[in-house]
Protein backbone atom coordinates (compact mmCIF):
# COMPACT_ATOMS: atom_id res chain seq x y z
CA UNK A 1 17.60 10.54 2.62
CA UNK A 2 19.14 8.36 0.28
CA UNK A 3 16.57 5.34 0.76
CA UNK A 4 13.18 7.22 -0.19
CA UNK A 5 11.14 5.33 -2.32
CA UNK A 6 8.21 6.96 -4.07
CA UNK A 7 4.83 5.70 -4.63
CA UNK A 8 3.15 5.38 -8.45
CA UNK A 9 -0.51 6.04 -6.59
CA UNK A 10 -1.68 6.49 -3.19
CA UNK A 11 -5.51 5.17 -2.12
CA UNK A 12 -6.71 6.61 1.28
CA UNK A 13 -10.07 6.68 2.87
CA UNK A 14 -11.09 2.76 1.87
CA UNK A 15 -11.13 -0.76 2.76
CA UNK A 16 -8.32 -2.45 0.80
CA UNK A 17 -8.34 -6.28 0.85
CA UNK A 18 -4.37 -6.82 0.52
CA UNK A 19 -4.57 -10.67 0.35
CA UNK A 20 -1.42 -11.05 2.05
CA UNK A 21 -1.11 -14.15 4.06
CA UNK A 22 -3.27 -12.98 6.73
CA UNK A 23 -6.24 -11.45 4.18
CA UNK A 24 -5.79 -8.55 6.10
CA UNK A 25 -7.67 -5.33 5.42
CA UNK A 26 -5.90 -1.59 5.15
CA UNK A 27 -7.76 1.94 4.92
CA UNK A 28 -5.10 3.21 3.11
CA UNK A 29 -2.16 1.85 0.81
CA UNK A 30 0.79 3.40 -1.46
CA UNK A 31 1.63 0.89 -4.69
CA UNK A 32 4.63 0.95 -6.48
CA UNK A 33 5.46 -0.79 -9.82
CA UNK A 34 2.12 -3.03 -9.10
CA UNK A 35 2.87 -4.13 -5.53
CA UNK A 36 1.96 -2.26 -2.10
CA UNK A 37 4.78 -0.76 -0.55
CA UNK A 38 2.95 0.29 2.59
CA UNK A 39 -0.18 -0.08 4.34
CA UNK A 40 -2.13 2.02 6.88
């Protein structure tokens, strides 16, 4: 477990606009250092 990466804040139970480069929606994301590390 050497690569675990830890999240500054988790948001579940939304609607997320992630403006990647397919302006794609998520109902949950974990941010870390300002940028999303993972999307649900």
């Amino acid at each position: 477990m050497d690569n675990v990466v830890y999240a500054d804040c988790v948001l579940i139970n939304g609607k997320v606009a992630t403006v990647d480069a397919h302006f794609s929606f998520k109902r949950a994301i974990a941010v870390k250092q300002g940028w999303i590390i993972n999307g649900w």
